[in-house]
PDB file of N, CA and C in Angstrom:
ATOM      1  N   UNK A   1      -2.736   0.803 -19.968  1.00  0.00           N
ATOM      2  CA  UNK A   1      -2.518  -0.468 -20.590  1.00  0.00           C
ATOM      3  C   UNK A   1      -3.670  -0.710 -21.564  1.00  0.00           C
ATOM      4  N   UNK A   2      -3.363  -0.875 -22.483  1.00  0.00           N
ATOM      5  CA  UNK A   2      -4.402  -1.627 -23.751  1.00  0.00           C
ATOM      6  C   UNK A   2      -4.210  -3.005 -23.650  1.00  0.00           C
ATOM      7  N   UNK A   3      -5.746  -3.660 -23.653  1.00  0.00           N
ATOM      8  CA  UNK A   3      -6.310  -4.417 -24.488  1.00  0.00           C
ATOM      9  C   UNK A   3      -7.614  -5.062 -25.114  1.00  0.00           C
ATOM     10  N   UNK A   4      -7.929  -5.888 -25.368  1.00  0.00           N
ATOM     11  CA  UNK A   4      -9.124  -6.102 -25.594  1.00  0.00           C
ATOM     12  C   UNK A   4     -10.849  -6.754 -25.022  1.00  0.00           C
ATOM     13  N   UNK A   5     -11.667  -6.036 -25.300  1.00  0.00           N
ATOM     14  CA  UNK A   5     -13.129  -6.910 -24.503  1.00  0.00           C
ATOM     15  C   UNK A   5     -13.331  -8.096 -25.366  1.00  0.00           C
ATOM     16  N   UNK A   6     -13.694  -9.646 -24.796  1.00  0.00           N
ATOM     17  CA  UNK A   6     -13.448 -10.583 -25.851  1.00  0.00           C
ATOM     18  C   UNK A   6     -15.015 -10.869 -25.528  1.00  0.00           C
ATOM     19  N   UNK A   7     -16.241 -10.706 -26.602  1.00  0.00           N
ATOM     20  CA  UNK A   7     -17.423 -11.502 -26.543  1.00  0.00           C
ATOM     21  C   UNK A   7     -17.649 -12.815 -26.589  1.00  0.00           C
ATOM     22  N   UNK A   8     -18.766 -13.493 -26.104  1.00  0.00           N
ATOM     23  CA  UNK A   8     -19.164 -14.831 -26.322  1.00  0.00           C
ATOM     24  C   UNK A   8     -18.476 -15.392 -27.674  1.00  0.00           C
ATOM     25  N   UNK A   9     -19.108 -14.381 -28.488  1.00  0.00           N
ATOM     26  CA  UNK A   9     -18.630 -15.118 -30.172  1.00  0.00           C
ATOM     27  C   UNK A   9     -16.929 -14.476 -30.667  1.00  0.00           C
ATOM     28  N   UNK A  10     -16.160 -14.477 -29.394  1.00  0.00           N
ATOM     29  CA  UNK A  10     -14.503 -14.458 -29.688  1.00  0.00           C
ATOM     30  C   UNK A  10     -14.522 -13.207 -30.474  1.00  0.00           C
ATOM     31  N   UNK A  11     -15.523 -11.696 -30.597  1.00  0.00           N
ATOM     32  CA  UNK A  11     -15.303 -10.815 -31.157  1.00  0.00           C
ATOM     33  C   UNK A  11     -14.306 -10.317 -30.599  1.00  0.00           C
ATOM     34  N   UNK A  12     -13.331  -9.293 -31.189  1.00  0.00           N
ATOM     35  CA  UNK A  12     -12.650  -8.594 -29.846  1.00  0.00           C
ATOM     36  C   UNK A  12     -12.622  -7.086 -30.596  1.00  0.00           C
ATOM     37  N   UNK A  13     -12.531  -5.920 -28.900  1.00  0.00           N
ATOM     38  CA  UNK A  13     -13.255  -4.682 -29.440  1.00  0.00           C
ATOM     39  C   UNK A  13     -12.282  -4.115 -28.298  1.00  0.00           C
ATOM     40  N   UNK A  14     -11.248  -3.113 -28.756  1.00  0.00           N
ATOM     41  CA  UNK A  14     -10.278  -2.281 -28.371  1.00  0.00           C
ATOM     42  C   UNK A  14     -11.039  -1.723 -27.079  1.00  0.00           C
ATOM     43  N   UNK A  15     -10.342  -1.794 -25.624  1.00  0.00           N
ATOM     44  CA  UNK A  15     -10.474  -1.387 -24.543  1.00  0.00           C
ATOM     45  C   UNK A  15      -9.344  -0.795 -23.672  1.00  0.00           C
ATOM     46  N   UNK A  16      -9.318   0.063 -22.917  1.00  0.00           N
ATOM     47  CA  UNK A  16      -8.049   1.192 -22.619  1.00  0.00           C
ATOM     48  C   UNK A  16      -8.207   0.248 -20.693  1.00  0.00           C
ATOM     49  N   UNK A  17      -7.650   0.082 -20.060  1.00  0.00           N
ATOM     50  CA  UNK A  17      -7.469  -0.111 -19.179  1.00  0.00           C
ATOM     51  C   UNK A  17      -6.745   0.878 -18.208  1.00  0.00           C
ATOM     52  N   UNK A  18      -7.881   1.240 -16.730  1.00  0.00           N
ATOM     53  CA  UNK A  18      -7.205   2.556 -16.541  1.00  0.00           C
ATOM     54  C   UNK A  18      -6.927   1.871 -14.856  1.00  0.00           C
ATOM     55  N   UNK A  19      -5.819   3.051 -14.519  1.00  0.00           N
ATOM     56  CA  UNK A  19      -5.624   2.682 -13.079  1.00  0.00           C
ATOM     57  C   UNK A  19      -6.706   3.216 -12.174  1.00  0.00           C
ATOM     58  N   UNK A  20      -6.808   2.626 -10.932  1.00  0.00           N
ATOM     59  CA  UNK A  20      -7.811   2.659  -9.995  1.00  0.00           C
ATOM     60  C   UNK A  20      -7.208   3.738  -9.198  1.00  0.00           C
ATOM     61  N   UNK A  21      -7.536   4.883  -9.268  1.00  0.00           N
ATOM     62  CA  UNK A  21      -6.684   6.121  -8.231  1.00  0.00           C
ATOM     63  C   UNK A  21      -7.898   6.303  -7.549  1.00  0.00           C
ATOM     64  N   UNK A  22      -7.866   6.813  -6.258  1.00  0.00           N
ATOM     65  CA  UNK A  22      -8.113   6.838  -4.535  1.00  0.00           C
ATOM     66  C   UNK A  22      -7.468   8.300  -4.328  1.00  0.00           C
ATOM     67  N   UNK A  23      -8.289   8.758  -3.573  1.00  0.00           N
ATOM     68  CA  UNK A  23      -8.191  10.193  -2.944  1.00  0.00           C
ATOM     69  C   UNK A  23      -7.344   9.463  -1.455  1.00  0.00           C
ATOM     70  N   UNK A  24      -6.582   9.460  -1.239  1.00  0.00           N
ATOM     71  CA  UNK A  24      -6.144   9.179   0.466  1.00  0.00           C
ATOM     72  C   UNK A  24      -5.553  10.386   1.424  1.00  0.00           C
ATOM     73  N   UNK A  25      -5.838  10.415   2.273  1.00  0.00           N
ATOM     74  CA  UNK A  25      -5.033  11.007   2.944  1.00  0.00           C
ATOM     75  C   UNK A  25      -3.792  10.974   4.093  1.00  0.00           C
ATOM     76  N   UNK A  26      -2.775  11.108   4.099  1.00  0.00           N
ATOM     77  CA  UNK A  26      -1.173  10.810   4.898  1.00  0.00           C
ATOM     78  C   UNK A  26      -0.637  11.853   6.015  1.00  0.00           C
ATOM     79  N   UNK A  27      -0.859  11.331   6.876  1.00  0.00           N
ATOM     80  CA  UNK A  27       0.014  12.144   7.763  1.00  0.00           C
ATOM     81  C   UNK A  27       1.501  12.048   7.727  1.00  0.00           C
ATOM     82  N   UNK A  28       2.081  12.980   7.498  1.00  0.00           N
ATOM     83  CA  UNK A  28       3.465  12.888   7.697  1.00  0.00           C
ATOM     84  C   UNK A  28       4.473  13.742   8.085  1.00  0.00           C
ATOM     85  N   UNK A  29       5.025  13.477   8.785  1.00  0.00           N
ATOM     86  CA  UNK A  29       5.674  13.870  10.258  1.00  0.00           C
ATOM     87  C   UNK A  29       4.958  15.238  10.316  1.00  0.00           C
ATOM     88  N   UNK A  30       3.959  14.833  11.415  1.00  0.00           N
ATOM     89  CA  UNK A  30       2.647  15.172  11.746  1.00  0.00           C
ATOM     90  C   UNK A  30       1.575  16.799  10.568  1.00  0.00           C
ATOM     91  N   UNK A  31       2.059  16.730   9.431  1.00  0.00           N
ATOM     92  CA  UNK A  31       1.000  17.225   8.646  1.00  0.00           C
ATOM     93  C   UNK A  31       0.453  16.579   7.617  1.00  0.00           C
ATOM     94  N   UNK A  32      -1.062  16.595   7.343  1.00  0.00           N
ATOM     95  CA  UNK A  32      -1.728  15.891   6.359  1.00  0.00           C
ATOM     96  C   UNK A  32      -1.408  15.990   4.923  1.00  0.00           C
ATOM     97  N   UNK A  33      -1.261  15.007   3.949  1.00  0.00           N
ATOM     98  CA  UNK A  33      -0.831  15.472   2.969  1.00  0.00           C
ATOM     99  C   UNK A  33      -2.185  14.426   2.034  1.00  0.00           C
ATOM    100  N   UNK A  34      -2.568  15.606   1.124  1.00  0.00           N
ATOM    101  CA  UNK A  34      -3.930  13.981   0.779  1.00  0.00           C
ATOM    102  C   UNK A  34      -3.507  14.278  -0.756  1.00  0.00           C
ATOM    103  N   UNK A  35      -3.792  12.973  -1.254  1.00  0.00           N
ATOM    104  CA  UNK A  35      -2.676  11.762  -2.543  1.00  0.00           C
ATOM    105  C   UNK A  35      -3.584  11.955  -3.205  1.00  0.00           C
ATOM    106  N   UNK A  36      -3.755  11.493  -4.744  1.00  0.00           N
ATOM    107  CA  UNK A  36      -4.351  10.887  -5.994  1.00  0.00           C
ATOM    108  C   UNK A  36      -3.079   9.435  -6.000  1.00  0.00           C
ATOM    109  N   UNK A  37      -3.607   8.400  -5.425  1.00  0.00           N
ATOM    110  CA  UNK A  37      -2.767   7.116  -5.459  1.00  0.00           C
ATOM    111  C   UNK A  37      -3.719   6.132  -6.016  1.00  0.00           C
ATOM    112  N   UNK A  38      -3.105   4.867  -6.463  1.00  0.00           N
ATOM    113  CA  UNK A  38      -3.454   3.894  -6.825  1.00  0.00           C
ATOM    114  C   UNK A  38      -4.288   3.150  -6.125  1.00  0.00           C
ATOM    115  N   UNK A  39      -5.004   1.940  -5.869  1.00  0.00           N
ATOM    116  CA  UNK A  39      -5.549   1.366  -5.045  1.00  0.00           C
ATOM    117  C   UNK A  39      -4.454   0.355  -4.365  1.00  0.00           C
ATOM    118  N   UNK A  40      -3.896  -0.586  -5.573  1.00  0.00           N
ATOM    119  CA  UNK A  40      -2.530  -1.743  -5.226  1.00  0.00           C
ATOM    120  C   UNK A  40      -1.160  -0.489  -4.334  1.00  0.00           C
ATOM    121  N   UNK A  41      -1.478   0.280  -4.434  1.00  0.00           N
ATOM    122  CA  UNK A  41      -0.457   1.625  -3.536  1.00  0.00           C
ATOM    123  C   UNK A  41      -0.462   1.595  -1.972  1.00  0.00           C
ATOM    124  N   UNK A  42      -2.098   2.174  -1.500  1.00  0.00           N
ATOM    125  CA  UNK A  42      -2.646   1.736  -1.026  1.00  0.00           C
ATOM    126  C   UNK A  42      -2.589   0.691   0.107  1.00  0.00           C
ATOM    127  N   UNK A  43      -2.529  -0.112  -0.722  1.00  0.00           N
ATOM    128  CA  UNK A  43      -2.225  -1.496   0.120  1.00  0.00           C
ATOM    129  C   UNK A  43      -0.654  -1.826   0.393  1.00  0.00           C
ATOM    130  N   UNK A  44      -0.035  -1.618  -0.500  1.00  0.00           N
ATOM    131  CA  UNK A  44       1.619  -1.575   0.209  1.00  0.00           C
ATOM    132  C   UNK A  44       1.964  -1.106   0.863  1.00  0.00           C
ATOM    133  N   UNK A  45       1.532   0.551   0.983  1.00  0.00           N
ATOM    134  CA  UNK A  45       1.499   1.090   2.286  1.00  0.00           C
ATOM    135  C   UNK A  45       1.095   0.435   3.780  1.00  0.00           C
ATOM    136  N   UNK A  46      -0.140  -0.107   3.456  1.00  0.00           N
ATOM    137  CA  UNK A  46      -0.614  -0.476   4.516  1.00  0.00           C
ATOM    138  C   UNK A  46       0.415  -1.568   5.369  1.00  0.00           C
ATOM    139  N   UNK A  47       1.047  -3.018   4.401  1.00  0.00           N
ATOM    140  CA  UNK A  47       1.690  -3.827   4.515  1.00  0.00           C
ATOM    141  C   UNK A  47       3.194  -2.854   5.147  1.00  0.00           C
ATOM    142  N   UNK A  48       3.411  -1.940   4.355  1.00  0.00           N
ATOM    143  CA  UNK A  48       4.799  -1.142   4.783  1.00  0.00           C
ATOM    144  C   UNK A  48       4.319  -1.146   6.229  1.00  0.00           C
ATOM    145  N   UNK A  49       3.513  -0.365   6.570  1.00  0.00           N
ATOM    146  CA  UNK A  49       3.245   0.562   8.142  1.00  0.00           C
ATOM    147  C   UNK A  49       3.228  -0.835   9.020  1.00  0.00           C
ATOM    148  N   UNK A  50       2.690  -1.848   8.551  1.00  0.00           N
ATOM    149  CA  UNK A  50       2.434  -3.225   9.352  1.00  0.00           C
ATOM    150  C   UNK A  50       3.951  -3.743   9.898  1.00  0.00           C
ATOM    151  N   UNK A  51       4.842  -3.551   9.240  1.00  0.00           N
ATOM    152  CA  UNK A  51       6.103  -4.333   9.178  1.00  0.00           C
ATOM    153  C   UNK A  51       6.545  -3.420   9.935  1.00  0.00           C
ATOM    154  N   UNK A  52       7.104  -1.784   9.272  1.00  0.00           N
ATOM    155  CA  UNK A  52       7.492  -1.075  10.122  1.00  0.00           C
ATOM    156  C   UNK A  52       7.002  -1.503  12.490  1.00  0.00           C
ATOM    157  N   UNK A  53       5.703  -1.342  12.388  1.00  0.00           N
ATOM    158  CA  UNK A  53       5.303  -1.252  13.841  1.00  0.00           C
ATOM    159  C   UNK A  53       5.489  -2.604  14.138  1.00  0.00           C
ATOM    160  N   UNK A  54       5.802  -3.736  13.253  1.00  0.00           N
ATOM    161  CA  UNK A  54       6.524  -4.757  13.886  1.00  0.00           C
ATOM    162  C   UNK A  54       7.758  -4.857  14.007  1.00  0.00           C
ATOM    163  N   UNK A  55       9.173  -3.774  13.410  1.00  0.00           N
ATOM    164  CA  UNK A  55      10.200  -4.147  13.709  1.00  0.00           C
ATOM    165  C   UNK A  55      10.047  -3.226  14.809  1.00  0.00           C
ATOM    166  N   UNK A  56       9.623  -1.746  14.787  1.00  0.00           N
ATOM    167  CA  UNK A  56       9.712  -1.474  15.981  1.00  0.00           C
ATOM    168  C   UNK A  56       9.443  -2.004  17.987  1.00  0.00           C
ATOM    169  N   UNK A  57       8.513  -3.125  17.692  1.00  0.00           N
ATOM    170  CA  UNK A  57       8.486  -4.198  18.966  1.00  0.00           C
ATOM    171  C   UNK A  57       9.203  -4.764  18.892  1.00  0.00           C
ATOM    172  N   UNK A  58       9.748  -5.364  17.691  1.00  0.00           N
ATOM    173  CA  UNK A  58      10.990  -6.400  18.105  1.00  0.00           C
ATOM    174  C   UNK A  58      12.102  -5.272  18.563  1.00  0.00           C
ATOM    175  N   UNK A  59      12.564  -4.087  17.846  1.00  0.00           N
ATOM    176  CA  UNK A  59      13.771  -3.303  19.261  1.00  0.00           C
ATOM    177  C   UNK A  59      13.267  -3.093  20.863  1.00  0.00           C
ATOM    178  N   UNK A  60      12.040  -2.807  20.963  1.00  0.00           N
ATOM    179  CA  UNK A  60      11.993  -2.225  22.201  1.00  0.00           C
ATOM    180  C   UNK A  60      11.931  -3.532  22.883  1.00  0.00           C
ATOM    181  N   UNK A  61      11.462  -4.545  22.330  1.00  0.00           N
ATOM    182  CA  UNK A  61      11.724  -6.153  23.177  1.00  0.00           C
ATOM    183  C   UNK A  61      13.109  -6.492  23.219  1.00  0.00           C
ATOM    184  N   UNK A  62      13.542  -6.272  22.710  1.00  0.00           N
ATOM    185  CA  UNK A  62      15.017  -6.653  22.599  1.00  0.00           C
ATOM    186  C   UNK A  62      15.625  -5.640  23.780  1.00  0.00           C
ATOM    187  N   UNK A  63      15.326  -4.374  23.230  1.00  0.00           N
ATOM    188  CA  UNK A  63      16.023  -3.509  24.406  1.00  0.00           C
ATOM    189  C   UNK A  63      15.397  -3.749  25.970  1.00  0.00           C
ATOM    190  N   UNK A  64      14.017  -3.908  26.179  1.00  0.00           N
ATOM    191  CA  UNK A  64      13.966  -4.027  27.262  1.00  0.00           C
ATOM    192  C   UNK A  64      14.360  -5.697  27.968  1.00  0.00           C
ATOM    193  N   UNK A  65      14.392  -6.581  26.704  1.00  0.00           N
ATOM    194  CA  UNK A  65      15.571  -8.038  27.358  1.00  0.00           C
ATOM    195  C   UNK A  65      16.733  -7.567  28.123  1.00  0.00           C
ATOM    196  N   UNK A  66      17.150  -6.787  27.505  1.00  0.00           N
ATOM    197  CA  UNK A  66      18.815  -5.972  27.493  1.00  0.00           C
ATOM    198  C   UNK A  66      19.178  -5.399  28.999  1.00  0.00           C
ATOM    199  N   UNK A  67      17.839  -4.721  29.092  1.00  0.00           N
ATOM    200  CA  UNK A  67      17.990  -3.878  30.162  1.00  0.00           C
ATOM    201  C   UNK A  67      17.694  -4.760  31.398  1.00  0.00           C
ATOM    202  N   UNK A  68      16.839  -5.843  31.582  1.00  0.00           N
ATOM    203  CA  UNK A  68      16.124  -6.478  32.665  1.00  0.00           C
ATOM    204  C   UNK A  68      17.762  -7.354  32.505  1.00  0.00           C
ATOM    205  N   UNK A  69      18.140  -8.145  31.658  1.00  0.00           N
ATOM    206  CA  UNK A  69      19.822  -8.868  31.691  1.00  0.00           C
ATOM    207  C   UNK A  69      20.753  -7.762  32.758  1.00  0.00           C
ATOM    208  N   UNK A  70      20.746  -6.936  32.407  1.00  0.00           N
ATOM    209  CA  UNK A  70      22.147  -5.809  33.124  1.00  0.00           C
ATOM    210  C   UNK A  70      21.530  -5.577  34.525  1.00  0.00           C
TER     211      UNK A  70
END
């Protein structure tokens, strides 16, 4: 993304805007796989994995409601 550095005195002076890439590393289904990712990446992941291991409690709560009902 381009744009500009703006000085005190409203000069403005062409600046390249670069993405923030991160070395990470991923396990997946169980071998390591290590990334050149973003930083905002990163963090969605993190939010993904959060949600994921929360729907997974809500089935096994549900299933074990299910089972203690029968």
């Amino acid at each position: 993304m381009l744009g500009h550095r703006v000085s005190h005195s409203k000069r403005r002076t062409n600046h390249a805007f670069k993405v923030n890439l991160q070395k990470k590393t991923f396990i997946v289904e169980g071998r390591k796989i290590s990334v050149r990712i973003c930083a905002n990446c990163i963090k969605l992941s993190k939010f993904i994995d959060r949600k994921k291991k929360e729907e997974l409690a809500n089935i096994k709560a549900l299933s074990e409601a299910s089972v203690a009902v029968a």
